[in-house]
Every structure is written in structure tokens, then in C-alpha cells.
N, C-alpha and C. Protein backbone atom coordinates (compact mmCIF):
# COMPACT_ATOMS: atom_id res chain seq x y z
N UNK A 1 -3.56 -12.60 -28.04
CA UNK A 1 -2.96 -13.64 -27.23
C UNK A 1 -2.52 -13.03 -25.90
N UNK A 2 -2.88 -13.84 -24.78
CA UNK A 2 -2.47 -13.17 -23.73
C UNK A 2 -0.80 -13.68 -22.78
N UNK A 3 -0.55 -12.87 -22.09
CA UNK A 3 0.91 -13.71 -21.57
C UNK A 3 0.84 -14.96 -21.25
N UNK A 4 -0.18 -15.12 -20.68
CA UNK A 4 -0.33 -16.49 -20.29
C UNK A 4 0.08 -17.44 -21.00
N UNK A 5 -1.05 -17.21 -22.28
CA UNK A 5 -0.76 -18.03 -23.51
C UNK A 5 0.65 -17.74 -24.48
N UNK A 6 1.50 -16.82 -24.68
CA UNK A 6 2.34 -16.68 -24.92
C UNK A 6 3.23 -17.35 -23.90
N UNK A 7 3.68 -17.91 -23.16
CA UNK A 7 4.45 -18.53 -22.25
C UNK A 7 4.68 -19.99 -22.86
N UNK A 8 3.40 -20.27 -23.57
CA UNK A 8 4.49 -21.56 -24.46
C UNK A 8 4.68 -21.46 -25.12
N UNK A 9 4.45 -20.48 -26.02
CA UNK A 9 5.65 -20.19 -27.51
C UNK A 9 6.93 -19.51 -26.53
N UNK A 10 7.37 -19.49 -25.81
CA UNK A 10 8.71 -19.08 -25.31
C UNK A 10 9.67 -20.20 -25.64
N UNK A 11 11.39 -19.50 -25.89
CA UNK A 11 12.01 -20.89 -27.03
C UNK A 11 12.38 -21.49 -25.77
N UNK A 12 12.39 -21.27 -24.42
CA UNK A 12 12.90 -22.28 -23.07
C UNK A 12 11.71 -22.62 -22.16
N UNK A 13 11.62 -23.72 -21.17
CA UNK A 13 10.38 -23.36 -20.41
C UNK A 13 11.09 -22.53 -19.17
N UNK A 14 12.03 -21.72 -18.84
CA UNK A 14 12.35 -20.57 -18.11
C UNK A 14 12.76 -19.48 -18.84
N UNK A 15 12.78 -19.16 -20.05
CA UNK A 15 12.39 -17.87 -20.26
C UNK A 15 10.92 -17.30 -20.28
N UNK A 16 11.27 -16.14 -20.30
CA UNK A 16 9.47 -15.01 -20.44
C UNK A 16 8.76 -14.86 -21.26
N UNK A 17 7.39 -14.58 -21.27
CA UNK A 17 6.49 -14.63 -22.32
C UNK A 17 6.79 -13.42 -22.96
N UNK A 18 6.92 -13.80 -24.27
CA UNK A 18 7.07 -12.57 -25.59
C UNK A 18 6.78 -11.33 -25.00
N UNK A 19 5.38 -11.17 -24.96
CA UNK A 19 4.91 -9.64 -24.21
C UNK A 19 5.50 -9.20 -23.45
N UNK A 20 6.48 -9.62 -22.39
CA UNK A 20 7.13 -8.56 -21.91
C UNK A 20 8.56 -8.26 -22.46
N UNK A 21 8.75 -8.65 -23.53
CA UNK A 21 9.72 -8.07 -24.00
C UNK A 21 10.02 -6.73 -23.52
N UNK A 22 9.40 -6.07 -24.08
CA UNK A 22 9.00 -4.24 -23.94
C UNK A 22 9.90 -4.20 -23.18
N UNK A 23 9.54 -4.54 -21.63
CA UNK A 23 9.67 -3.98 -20.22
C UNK A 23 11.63 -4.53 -20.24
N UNK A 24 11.60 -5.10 -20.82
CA UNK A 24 13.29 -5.32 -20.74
C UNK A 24 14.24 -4.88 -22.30
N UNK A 25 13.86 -3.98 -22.56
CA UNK A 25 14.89 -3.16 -23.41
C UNK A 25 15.92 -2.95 -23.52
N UNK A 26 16.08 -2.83 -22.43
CA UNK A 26 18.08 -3.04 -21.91
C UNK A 26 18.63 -3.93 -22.19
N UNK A 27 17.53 -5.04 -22.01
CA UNK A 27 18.65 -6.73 -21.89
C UNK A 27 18.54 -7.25 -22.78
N UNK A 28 19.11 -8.28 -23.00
CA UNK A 28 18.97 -9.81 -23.84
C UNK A 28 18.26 -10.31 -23.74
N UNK A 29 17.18 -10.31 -23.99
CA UNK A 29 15.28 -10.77 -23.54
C UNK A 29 15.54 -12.36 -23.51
N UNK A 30 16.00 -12.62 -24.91
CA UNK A 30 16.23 -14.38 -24.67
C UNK A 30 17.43 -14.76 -23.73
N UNK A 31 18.20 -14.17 -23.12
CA UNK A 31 19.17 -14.74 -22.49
C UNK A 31 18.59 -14.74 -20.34
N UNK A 32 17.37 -13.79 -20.81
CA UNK A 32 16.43 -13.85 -19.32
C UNK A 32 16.25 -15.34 -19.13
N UNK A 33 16.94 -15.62 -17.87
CA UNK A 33 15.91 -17.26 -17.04
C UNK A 33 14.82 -16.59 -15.95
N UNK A 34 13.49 -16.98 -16.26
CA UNK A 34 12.86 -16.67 -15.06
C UNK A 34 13.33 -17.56 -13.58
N UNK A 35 14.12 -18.67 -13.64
CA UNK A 35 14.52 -18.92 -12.59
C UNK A 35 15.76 -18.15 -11.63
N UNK A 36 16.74 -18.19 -12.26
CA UNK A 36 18.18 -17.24 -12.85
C UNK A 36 17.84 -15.58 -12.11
N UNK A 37 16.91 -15.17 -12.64
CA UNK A 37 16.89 -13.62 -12.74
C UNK A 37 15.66 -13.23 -12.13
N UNK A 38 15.01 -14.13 -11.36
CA UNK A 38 13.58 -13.59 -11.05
C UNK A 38 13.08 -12.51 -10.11
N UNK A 39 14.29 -12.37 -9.32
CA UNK A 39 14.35 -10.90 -8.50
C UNK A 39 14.38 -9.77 -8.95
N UNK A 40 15.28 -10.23 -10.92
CA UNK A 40 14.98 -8.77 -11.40
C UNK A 40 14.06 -8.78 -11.99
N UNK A 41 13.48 -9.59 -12.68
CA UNK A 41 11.89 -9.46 -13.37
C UNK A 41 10.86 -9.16 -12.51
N UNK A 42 10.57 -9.99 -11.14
CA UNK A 42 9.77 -9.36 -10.56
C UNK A 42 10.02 -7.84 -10.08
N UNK A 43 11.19 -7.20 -10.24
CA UNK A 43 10.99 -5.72 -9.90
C UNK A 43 10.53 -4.96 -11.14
N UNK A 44 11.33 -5.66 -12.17
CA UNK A 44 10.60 -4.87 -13.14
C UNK A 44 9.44 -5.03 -13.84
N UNK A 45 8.91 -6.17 -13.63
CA UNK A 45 7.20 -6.23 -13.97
C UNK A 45 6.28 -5.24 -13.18
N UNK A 46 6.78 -5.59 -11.85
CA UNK A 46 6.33 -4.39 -10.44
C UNK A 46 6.05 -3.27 -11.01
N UNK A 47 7.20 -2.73 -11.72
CA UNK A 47 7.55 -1.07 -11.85
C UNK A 47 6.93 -0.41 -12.72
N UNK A 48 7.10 -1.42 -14.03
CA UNK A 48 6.71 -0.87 -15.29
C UNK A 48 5.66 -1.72 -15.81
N UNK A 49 5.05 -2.81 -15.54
CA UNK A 49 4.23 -3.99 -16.12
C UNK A 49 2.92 -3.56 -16.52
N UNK A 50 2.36 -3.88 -17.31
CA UNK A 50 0.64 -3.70 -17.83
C UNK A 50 0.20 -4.56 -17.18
N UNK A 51 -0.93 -4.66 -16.58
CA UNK A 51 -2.05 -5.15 -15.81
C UNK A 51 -1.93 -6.85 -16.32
N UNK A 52 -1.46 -7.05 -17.64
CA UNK A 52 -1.59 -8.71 -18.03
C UNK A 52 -0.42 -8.93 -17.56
N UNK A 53 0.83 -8.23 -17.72
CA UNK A 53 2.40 -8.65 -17.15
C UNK A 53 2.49 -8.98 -15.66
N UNK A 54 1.27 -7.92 -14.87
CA UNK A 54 1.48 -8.19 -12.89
C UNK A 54 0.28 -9.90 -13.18
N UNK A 55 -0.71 -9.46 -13.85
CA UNK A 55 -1.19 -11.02 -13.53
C UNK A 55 -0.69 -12.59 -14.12
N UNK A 56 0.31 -11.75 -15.01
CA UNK A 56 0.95 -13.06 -15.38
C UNK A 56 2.14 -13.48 -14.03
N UNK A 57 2.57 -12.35 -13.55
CA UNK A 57 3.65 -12.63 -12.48
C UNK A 57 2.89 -13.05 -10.94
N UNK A 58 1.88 -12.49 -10.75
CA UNK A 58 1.03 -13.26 -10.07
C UNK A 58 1.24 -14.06 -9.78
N UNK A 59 0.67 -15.08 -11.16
CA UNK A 59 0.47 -16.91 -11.33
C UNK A 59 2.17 -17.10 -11.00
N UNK A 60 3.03 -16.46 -11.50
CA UNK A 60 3.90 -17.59 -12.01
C UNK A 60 4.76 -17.41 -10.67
N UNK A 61 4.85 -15.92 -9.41
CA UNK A 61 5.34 -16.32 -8.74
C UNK A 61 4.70 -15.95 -7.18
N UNK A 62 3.32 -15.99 -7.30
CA UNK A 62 2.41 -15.80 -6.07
C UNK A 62 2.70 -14.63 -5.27
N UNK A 63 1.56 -14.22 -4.73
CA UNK A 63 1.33 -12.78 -3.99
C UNK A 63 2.70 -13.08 -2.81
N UNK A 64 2.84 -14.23 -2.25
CA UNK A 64 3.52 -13.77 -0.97
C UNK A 64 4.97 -13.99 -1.54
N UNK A 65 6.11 -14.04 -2.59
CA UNK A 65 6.72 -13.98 -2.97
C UNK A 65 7.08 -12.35 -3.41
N UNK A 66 5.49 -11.98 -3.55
CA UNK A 66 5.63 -10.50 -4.11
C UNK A 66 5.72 -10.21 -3.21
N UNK A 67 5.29 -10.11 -2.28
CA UNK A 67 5.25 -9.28 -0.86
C UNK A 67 6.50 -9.38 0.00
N UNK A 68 6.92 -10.89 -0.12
CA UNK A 68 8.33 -10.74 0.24
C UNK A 68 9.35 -10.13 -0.52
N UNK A 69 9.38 -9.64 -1.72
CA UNK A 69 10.09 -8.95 -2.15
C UNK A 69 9.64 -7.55 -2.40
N UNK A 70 8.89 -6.99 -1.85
CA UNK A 70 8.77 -5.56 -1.67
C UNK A 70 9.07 -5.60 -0.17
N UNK A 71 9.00 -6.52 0.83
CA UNK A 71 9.32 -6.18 2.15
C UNK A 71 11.32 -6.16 2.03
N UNK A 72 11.65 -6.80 1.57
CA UNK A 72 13.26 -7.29 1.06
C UNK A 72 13.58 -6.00 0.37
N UNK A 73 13.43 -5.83 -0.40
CA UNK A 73 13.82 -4.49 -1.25
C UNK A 73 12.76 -2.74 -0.70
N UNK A 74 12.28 -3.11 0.43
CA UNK A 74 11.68 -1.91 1.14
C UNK A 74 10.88 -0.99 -0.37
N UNK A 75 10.30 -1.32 -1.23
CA UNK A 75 9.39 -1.02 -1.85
C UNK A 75 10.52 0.11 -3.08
N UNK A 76 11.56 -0.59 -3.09
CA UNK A 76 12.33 -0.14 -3.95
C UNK A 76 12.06 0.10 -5.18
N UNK A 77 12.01 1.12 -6.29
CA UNK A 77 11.40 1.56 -7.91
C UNK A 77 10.09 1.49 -8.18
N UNK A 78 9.48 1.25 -6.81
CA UNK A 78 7.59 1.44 -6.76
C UNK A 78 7.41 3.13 -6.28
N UNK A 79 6.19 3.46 -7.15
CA UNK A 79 5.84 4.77 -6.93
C UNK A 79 5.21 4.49 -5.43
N UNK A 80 4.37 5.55 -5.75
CA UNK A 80 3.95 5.86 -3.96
C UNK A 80 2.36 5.48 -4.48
N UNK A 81 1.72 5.40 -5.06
CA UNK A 81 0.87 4.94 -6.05
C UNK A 81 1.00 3.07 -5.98
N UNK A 82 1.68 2.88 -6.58
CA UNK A 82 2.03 1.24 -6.41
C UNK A 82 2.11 0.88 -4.98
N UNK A 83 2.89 1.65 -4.25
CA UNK A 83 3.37 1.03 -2.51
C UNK A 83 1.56 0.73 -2.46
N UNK A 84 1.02 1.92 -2.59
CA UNK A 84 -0.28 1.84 -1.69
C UNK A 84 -1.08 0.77 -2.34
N UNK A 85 -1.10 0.92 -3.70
CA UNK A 85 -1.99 -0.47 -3.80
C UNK A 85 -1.14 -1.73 -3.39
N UNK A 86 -0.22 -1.81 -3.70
CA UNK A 86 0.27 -3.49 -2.93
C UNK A 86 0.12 -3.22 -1.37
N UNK A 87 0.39 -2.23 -0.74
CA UNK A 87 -0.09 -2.02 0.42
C UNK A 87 -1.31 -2.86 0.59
N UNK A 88 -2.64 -2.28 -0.01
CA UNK A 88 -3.65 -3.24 -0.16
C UNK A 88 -3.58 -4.78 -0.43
N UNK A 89 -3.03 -5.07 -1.62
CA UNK A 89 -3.59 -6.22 -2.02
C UNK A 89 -2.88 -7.35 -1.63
N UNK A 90 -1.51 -6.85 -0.67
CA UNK A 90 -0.30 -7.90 -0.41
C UNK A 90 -0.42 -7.82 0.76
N UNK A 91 -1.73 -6.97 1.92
CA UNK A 91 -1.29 -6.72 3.23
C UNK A 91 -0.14 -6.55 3.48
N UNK A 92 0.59 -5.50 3.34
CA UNK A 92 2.09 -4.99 3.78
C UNK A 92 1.39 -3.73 4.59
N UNK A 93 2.59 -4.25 6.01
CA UNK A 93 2.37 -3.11 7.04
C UNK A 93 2.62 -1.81 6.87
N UNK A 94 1.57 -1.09 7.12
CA UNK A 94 1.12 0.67 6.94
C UNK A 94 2.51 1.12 7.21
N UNK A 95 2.83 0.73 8.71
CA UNK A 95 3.85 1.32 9.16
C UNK A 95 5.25 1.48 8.33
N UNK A 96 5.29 0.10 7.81
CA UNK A 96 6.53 0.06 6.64
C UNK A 96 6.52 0.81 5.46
N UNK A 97 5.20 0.84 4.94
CA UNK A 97 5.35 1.03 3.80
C UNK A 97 5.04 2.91 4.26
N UNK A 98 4.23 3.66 5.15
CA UNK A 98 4.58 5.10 5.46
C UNK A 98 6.12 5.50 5.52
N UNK A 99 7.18 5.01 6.58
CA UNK A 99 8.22 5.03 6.35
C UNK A 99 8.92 5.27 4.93
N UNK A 100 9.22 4.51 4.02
CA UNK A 100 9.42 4.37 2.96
C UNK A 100 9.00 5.62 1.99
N UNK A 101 7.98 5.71 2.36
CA UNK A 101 7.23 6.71 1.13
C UNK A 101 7.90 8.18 2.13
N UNK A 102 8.62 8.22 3.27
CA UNK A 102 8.51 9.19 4.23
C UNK A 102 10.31 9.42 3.82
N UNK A 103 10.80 8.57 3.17
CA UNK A 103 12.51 8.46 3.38
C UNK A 103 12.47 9.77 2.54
N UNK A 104 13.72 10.50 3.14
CA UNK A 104 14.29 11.27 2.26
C UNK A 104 14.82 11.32 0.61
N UNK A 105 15.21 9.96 0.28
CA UNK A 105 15.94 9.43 -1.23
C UNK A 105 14.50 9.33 -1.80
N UNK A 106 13.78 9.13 -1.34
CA UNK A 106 12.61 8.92 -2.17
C UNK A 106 11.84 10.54 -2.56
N UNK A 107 11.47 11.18 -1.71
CA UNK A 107 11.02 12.72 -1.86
C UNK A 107 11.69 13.16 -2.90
N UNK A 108 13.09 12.84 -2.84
CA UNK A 108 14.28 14.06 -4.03
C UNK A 108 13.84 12.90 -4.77
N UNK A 109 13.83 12.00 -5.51
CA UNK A 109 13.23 10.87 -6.80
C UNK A 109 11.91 11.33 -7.45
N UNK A 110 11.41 11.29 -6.34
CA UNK A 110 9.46 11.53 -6.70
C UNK A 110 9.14 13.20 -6.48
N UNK A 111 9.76 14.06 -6.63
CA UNK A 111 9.84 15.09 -6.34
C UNK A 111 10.64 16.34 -7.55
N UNK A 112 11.49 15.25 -8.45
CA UNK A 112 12.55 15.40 -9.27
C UNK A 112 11.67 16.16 -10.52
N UNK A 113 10.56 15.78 -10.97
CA UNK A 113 9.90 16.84 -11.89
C UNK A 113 9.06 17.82 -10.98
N UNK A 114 9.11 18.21 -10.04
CA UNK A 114 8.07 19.50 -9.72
C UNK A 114 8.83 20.88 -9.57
N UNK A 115 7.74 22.07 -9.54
CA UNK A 115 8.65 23.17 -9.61
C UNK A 115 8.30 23.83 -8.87
């Protein structure tokens, strides 16, 4: 079954499809509103999501929603890996997204396992 189709066995029509449970471990999975909380789901589908979780967030909250929230949150808990493909697929400016990958807080983060 895919998220998609899991989205109507969900017990609200604003909570999340079963499958991403996973990605929210921390929380109260049923107490998630995708309306309510969707700034944090879309970061964390972003961050951590399987390929069916970004195309389920896709549909449910369109590329330029995504894009406005990686321009809003300056590509905040995305690898440098992720920046570049949404770089691609969201047209987000080079310039912004070099910056970012160029900040200092990010180097000591992404930098934190090497020796």
C-alpha cells in the first residue's frame, strides 16, 4: 500500500498517512494535524522521508510551498546533497542556496563526523 493510499485509512482527514509514522518518533503521530503542524512535517519529510513520503508531500502540499519553505527556513536540516537536488527540482537560486551550504554553523554540523 502506498502513502497515498494509506491517507484514507488515517483516523482524521488532517492527520498523516500511517507510513510516516517512522519519521515522527518523537511525537504523538495521532495527535499530528497536517493542517496544525505542516511546517513541521514538511521539514521533516524533507530531511528524513523515503522517496514515497517526498511524493506524497509533493501532492499534498505542492513544489512551490516546498520551495517556499526551504527559501523561509534557508535550507535548514537539509544536507548539502538535498539543498542541491531541490536546488534542481524547486529552481531555488544558486546564489542562496551556495551561501547556505558556505555558512559557518553548517561546516561544524556536516563536518561533525570527519577526522
Amino acid at each position: 500500500m502506498s502513502i497515498g493510499e494509506s491517507k484514507k485509512a488515517s483516523s482524521s482527514p488532517d492527520g498523516l498517512p500511517e507510513p510516516l509514522r517512522a519519521l515522527f518518533w518523537d511525537h504523538d503521530f495521532a495527535a499530528l494535524d497536517w493542517r496544525r503542524d505542516r511546517e513541521f512535517v514538511i521539514g521533516r519529510v524533507l530531511e528524513a522521508g523515503s522517496w514515497d513520503a517526498i511524493r506524497w508531500l509533493r501532492r499534498e502540499a505542492g513544489d512551490q510551498s516546498l520551495r517556499d519553505w526551504i527559501l523561509r527556513y534557508s535550507g535548514r536540516s537539509l544536507s548539502s546533497e538535498q539543498l542541491r537536488f531541490w536546488q534542481l527540482i524547486l529552481d531555488l537560486p544558486a546564489e542562496a542556496v551556495d551561501a547556505w551550504l558556505q555558512s559557518p554553523e553548517r561546516k561544524i554540523w556536516e563536518n561533525r563526523g570527519a577526522r
